[in-house]
N, C-alpha and C. Protein backbone atom coordinates (compact mmCIF):
# COMPACT_ATOMS: atom_id res chain seq x y z
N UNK A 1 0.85 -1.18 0.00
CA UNK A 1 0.00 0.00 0.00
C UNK A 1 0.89 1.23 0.00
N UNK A 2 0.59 1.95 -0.46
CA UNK A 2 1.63 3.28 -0.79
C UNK A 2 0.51 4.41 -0.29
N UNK A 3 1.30 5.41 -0.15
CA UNK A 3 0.66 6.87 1.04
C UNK A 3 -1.03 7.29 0.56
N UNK A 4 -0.70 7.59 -0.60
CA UNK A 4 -1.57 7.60 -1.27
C UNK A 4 -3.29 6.61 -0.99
N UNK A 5 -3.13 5.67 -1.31
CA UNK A 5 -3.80 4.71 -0.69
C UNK A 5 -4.02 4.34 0.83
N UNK A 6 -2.77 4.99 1.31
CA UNK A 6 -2.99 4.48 3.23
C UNK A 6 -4.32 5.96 3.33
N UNK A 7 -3.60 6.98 2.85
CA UNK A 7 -5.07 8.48 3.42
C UNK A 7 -6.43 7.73 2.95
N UNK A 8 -6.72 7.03 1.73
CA UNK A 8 -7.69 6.61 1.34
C UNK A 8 -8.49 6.03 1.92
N UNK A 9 -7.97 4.78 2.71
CA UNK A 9 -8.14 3.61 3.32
C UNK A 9 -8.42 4.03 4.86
N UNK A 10 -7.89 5.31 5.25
CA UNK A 10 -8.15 5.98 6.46
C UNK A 10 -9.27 6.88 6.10
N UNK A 11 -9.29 7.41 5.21
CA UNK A 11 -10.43 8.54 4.95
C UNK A 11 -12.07 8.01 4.96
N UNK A 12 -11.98 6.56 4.09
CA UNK A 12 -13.18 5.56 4.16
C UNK A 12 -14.25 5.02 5.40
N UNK A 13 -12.76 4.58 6.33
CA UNK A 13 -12.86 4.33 7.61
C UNK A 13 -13.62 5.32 8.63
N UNK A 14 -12.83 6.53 8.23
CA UNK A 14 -13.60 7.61 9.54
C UNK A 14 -15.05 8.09 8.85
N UNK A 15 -15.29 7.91 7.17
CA UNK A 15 -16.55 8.38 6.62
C UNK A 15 -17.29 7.19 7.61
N UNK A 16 -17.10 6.18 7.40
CA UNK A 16 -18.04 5.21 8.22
C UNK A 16 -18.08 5.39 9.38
N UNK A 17 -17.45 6.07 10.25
CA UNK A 17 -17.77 5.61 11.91
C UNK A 17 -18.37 6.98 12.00
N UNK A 18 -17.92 8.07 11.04
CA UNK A 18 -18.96 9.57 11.31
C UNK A 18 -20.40 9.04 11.14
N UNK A 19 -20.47 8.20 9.85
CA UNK A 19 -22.02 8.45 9.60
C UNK A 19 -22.71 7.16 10.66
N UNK A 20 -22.01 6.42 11.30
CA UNK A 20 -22.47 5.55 12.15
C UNK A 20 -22.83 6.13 13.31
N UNK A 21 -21.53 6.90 14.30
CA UNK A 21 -22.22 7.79 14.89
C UNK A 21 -23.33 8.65 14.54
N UNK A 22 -23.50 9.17 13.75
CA UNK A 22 -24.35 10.33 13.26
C UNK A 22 -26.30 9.59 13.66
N UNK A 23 -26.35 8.54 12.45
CA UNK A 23 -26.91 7.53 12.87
C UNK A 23 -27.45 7.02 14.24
N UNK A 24 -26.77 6.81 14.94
CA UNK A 24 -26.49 6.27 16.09
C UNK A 24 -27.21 7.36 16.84
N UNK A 25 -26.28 8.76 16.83
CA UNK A 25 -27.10 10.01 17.42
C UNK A 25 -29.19 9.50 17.22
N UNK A 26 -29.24 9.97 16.42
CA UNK A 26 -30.65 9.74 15.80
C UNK A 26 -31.75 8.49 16.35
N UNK A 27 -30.82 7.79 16.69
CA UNK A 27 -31.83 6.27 17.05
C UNK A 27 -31.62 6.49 18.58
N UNK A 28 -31.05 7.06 19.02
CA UNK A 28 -30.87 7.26 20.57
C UNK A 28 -32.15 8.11 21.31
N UNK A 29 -32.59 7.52 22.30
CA UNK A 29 -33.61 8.18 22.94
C UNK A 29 -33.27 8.91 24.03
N UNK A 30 -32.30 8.13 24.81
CA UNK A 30 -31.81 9.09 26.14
C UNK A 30 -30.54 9.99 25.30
N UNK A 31 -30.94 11.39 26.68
CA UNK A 31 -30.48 12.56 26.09
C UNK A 31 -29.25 12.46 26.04
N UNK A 32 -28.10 11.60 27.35
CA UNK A 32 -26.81 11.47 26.97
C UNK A 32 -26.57 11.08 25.99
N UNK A 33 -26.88 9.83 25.95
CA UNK A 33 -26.36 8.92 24.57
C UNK A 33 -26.93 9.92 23.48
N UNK A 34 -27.39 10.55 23.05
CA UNK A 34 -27.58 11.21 21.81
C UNK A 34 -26.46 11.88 22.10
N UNK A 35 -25.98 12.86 23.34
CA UNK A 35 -24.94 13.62 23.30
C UNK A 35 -23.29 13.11 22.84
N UNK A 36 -23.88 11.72 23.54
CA UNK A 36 -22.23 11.28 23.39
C UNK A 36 -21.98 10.60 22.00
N UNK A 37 -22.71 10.31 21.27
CA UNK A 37 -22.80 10.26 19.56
C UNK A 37 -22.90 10.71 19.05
N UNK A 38 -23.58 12.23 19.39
CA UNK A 38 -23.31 13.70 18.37
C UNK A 38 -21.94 14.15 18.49
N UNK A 39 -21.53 13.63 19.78
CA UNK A 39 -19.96 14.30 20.37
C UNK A 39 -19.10 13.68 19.65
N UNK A 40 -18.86 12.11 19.42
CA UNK A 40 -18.33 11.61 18.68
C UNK A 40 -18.50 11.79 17.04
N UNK A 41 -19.75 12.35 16.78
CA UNK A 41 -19.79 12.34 15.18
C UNK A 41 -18.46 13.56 14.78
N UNK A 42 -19.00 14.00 15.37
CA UNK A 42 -18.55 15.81 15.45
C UNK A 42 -16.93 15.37 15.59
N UNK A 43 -16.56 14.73 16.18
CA UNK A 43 -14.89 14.39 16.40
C UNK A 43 -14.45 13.65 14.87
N UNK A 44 -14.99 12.60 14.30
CA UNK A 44 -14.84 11.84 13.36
C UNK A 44 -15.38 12.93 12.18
N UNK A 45 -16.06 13.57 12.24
CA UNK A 45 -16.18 14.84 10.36
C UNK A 45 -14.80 15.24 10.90
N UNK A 46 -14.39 15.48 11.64
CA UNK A 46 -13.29 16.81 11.89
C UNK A 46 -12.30 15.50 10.95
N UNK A 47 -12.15 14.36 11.68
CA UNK A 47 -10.86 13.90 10.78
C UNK A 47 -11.26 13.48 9.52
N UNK A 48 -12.45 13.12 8.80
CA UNK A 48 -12.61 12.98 7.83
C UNK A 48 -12.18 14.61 6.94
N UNK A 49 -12.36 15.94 7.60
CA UNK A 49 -12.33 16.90 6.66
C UNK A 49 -10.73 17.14 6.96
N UNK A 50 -10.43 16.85 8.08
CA UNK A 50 -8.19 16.38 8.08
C UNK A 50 -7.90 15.90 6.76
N UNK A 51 -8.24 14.27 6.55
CA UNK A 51 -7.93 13.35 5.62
C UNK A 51 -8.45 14.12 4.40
N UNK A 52 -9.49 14.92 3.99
CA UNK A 52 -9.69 15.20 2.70
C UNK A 52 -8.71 16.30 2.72
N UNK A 53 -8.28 17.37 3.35
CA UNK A 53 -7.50 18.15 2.75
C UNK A 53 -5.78 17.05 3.19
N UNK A 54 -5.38 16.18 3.31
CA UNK A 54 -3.99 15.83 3.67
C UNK A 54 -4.21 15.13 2.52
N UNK A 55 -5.28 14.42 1.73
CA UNK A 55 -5.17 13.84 0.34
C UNK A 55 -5.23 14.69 -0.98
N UNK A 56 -5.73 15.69 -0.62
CA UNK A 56 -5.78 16.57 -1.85
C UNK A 56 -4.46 17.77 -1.80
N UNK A 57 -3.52 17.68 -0.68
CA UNK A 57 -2.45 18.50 -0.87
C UNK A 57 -1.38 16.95 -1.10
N UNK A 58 -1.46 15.57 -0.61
CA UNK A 58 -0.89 14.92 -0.98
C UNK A 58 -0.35 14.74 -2.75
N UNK A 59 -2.23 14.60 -3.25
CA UNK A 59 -2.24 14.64 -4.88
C UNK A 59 -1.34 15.61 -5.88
N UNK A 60 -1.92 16.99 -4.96
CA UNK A 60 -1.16 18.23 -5.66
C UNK A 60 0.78 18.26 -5.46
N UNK A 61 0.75 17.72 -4.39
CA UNK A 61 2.43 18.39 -3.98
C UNK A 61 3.47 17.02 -3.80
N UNK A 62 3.03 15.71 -3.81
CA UNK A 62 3.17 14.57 -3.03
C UNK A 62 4.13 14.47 -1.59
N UNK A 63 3.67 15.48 -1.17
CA UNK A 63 4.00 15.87 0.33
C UNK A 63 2.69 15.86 1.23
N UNK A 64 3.43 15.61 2.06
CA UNK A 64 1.99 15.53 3.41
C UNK A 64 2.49 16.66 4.30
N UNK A 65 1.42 17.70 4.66
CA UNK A 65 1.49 18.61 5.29
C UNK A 65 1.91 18.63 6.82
N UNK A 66 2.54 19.44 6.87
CA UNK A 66 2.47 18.97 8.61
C UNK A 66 1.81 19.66 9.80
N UNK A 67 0.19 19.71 9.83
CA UNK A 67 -0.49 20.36 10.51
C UNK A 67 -0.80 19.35 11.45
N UNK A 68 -1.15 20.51 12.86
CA UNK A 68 -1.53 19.25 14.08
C UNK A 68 -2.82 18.95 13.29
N UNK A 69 -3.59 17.77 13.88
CA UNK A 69 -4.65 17.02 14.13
C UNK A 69 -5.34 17.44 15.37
N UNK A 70 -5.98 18.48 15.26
CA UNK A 70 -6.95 18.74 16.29
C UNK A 70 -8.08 17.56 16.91
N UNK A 71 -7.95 17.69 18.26
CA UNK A 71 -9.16 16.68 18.41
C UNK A 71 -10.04 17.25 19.59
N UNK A 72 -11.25 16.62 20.26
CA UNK A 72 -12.21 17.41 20.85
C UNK A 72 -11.52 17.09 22.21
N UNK A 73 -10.88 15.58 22.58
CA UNK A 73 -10.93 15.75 23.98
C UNK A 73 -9.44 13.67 23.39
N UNK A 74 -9.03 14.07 24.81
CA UNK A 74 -8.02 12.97 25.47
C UNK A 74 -8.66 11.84 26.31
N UNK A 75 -8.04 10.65 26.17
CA UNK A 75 -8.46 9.79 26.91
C UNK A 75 -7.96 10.61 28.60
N UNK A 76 -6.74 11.51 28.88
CA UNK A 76 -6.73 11.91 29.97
C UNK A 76 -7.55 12.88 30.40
N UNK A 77 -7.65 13.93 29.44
CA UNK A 77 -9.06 14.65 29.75
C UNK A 77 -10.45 14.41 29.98
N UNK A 78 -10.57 13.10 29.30
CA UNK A 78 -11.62 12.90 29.61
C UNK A 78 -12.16 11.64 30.71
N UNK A 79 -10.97 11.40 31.12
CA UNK A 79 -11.54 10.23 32.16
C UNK A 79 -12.47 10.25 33.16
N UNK A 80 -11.69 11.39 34.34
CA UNK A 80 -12.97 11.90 35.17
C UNK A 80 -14.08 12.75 34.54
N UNK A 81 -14.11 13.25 33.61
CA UNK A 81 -15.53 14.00 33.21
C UNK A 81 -16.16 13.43 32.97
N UNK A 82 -15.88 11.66 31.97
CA UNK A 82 -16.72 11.01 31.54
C UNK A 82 -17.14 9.90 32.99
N UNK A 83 -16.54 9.70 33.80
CA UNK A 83 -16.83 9.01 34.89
C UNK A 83 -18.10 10.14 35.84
N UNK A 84 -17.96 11.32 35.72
CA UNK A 84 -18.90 11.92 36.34
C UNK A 84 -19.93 12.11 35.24
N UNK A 85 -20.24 12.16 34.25
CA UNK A 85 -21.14 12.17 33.13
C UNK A 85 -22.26 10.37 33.40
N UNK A 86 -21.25 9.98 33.67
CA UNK A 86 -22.05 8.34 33.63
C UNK A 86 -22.78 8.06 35.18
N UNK A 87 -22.06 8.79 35.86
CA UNK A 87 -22.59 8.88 37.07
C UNK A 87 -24.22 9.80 37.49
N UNK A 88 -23.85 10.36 36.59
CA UNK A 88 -25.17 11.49 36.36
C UNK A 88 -26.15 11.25 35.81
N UNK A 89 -25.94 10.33 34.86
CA UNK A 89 -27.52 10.01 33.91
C UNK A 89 -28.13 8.95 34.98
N UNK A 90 -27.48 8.29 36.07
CA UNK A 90 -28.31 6.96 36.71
C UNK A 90 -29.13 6.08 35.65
N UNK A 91 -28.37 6.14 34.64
CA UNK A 91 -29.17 4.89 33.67
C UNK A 91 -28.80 4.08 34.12
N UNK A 92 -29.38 2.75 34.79
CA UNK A 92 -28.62 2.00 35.05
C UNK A 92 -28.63 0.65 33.61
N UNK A 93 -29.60 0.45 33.13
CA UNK A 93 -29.65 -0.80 31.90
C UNK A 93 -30.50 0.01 31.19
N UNK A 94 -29.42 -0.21 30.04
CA UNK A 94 -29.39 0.39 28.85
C UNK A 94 -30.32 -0.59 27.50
N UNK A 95 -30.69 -0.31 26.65
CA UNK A 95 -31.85 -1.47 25.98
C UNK A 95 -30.89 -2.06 25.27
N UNK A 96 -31.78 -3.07 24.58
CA UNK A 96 -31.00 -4.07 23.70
C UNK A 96 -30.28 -3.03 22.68
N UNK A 97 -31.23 -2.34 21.75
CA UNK A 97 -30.61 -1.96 20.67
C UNK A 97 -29.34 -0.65 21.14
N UNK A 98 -29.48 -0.03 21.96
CA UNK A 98 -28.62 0.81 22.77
C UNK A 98 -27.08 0.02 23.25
N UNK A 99 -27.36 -1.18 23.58
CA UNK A 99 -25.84 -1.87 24.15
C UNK A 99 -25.16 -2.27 22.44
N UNK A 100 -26.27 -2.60 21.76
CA UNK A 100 -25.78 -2.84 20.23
C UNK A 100 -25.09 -2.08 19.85
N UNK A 101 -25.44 -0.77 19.73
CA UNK A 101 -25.12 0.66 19.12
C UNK A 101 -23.62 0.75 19.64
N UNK A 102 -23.54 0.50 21.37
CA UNK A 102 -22.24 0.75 21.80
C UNK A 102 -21.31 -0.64 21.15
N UNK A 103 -21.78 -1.77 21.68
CA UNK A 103 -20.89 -2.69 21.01
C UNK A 103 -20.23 -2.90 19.48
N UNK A 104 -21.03 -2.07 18.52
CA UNK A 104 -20.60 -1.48 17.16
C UNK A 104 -19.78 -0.96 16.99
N UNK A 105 -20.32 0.36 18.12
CA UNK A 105 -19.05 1.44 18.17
C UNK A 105 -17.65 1.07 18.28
N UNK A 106 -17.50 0.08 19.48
CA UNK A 106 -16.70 -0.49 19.87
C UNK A 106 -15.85 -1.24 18.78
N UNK A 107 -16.52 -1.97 18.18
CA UNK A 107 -15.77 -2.58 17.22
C UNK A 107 -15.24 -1.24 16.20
N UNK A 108 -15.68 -0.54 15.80
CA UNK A 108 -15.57 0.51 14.77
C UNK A 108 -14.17 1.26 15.17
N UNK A 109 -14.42 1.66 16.32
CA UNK A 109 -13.04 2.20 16.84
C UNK A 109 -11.87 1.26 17.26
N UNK A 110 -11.95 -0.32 17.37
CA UNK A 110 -11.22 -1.19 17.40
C UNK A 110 -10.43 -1.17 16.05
N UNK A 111 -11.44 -1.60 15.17
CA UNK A 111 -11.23 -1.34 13.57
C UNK A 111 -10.28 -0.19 13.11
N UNK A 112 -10.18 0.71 13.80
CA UNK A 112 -9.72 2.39 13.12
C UNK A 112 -8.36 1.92 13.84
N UNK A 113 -8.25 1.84 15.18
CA UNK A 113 -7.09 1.60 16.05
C UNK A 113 -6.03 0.68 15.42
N UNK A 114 -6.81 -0.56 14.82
CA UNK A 114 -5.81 -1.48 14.18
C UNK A 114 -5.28 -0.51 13.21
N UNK A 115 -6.00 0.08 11.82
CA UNK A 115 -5.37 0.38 10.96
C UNK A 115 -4.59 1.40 11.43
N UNK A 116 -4.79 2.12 12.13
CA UNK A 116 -4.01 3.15 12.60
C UNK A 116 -2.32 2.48 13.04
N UNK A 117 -2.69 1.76 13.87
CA UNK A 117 -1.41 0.45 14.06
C UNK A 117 -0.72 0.50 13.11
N UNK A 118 -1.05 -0.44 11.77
CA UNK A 118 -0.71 -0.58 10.96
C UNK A 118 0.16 0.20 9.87
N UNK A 119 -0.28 1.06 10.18
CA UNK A 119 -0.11 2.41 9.43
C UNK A 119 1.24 3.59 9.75
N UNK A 120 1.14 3.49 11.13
CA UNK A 120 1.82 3.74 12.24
C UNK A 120 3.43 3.14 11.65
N UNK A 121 3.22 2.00 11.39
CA UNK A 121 4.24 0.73 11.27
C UNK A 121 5.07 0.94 9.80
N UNK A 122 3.71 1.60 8.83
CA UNK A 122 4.37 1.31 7.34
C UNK A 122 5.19 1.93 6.91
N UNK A 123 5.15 3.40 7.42
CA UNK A 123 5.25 4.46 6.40
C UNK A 123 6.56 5.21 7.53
N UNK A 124 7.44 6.25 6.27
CA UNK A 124 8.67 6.96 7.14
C UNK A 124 7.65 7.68 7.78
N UNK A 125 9.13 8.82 8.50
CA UNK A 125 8.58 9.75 9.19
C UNK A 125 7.71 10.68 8.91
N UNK A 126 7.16 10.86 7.50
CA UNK A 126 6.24 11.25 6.67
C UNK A 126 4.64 10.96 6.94
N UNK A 127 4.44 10.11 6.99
CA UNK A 127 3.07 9.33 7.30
C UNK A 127 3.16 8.69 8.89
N UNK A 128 4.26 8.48 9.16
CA UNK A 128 3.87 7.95 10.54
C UNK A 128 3.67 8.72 12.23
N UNK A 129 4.10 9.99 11.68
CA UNK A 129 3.69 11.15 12.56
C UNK A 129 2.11 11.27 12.31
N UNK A 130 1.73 11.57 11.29
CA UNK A 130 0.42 11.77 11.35
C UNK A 130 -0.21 10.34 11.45
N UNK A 131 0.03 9.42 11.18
CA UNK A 131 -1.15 7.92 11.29
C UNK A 131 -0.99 7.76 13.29
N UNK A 132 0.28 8.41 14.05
CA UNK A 132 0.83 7.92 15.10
C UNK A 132 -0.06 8.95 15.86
N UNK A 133 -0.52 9.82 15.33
CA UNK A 133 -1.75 10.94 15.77
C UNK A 133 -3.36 10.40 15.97
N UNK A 134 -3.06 9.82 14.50
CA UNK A 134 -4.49 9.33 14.94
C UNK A 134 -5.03 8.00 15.43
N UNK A 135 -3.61 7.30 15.83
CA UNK A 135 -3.83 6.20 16.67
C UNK A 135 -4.27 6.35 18.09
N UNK A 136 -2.81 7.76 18.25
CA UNK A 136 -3.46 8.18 19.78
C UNK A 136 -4.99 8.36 20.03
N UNK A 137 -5.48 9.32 19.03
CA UNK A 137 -6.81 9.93 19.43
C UNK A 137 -7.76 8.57 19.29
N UNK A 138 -7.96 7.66 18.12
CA UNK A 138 -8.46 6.58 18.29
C UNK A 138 -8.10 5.62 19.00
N UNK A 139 -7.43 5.13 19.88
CA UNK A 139 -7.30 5.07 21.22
C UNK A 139 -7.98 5.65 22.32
N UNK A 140 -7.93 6.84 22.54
CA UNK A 140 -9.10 7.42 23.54
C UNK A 140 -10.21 7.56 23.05
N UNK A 141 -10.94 7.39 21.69
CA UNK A 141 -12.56 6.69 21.25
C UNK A 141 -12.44 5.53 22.24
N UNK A 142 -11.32 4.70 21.12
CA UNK A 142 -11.68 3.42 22.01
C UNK A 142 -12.13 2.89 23.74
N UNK A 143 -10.95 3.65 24.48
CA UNK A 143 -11.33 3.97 25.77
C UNK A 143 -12.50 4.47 26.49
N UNK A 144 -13.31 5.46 25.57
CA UNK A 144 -14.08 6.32 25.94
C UNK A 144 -15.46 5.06 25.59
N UNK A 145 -15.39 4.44 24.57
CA UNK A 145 -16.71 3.60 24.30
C UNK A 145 -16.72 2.34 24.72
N UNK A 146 -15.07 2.08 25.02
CA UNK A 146 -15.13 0.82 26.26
C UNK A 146 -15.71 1.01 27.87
N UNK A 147 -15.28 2.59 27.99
CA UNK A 147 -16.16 2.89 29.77
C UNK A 147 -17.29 2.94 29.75
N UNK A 148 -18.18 3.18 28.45
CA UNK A 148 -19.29 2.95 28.64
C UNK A 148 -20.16 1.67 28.40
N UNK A 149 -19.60 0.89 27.55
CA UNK A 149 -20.21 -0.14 27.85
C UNK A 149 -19.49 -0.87 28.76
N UNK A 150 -18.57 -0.91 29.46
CA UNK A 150 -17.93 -1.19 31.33
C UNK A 150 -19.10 -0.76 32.23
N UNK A 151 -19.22 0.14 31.81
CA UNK A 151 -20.61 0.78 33.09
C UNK A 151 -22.02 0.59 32.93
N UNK A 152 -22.37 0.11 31.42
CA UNK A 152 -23.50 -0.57 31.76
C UNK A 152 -23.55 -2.19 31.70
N UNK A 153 -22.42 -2.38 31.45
CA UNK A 153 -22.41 -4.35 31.83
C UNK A 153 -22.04 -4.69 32.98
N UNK A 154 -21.17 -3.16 33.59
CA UNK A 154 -21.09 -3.31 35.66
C UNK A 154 -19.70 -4.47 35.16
N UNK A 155 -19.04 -4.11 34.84
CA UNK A 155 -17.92 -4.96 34.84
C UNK A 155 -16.97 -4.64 35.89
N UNK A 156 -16.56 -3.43 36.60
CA UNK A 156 -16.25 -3.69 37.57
C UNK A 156 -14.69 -2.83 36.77
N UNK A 157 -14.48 -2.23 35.38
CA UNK A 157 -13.89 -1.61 35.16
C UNK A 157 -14.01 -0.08 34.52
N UNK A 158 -13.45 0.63 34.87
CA UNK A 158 -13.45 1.73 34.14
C UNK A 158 -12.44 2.58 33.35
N UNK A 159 -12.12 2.80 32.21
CA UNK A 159 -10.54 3.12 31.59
C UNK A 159 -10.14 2.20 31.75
N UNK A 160 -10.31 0.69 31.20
CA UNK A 160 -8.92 0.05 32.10
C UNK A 160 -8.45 -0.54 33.44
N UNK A 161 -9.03 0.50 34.23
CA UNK A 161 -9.06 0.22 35.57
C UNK A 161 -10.19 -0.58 36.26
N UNK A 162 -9.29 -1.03 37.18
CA UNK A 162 -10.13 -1.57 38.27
C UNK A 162 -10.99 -0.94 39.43
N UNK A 163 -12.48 -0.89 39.44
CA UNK A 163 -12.90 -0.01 40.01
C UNK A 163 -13.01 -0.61 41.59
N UNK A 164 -13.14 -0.04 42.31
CA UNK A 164 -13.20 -0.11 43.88
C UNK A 164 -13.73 0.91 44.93
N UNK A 165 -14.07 0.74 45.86
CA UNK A 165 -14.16 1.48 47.14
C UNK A 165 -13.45 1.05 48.03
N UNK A 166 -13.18 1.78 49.17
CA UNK A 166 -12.41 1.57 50.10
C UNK A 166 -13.73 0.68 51.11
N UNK A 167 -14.87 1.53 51.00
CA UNK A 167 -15.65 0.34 52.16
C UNK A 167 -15.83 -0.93 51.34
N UNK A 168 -16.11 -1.41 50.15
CA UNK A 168 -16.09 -3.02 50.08
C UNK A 168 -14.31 -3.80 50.50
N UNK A 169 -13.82 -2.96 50.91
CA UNK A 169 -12.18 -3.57 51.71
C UNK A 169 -12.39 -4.07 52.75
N UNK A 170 -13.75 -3.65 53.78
CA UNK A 170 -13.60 -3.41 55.01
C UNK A 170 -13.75 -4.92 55.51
């Protein structure tokens, strides 16, 4: 696969998980979950309209630009906000088609993470600064749509972590 084809193959990818979120927004009844799939759509156009201008200055110049990759939020920024966000809706069980929606997601941003991997791996320092960008940020999707379905399957993790209190120690 050559550069050319890697933006492609990335550009495809984030068209699908925007319009999935987007989607997703729409079929959602509770007011978070619409928020947190409009929030995510809104993150995924931003890199789809990245990838269309890094392929169309690719075409013109066969250079890749070197602009940051803006993104809305960090898996570190957002850990405690999203732990107090989940805490706040008291949803406690979420419906069938709602755990679906997340378990999609999940895969979708699994999906992006690999290629991002991949990608990460192929290309000089040219392409792998920017693919090594958007591994990070798809990485904290991933994180962010693994805590939520952690918190409504009560798994007992959150980020990663192991959740606890000090009184079930006692």
């Amino acid at each position: 696969m050559n550069l050319k084809e890697a933006i492609e193959s990335a550009l495809e990818l984030e068209k699908k998980i925007a319009k999935y979120y987007a989607e997703s927004a729409e079929k959602e009844s509770d007011k978070s979950g619409k928020h947190f799939y409009n929030f995510l759509a809104k993150e995924e156009e931003g890199h789809v309209g990245y990838l269309k201008k890094m392929l169309a200055n690719y075409e013109n110049s066969g250079k890749i630009e070197d602009k940051e990759l803006p993104t809305l939020f960090t898996r570190e920024s957002w850990a405690l906000e999203g732990e107090e966000s989940l805490k706040e809706t008291g949803k406690k069980h979420p419906s069938e088609g709602e755990m679906q929606r997340l378990l999609r997601a999940l895969e979708l941003e699994e999906e992006a993470t690999r290629l991002y991997q991949k990608l990460a791996g192929e290309f000089g320092s040219e392409g792998k600064k920017v693919f090594q960008r958007f591994l990070e940020i798809e990485d904290a999707h991933t994180s962010l749509v693994r805590a939520e379905v952690d918190y409504f399957n009560k798994s007992g993790y959150f980020y990663d972590f192991p959740e606890f209190s000090l009184e079930s120690m006692e």
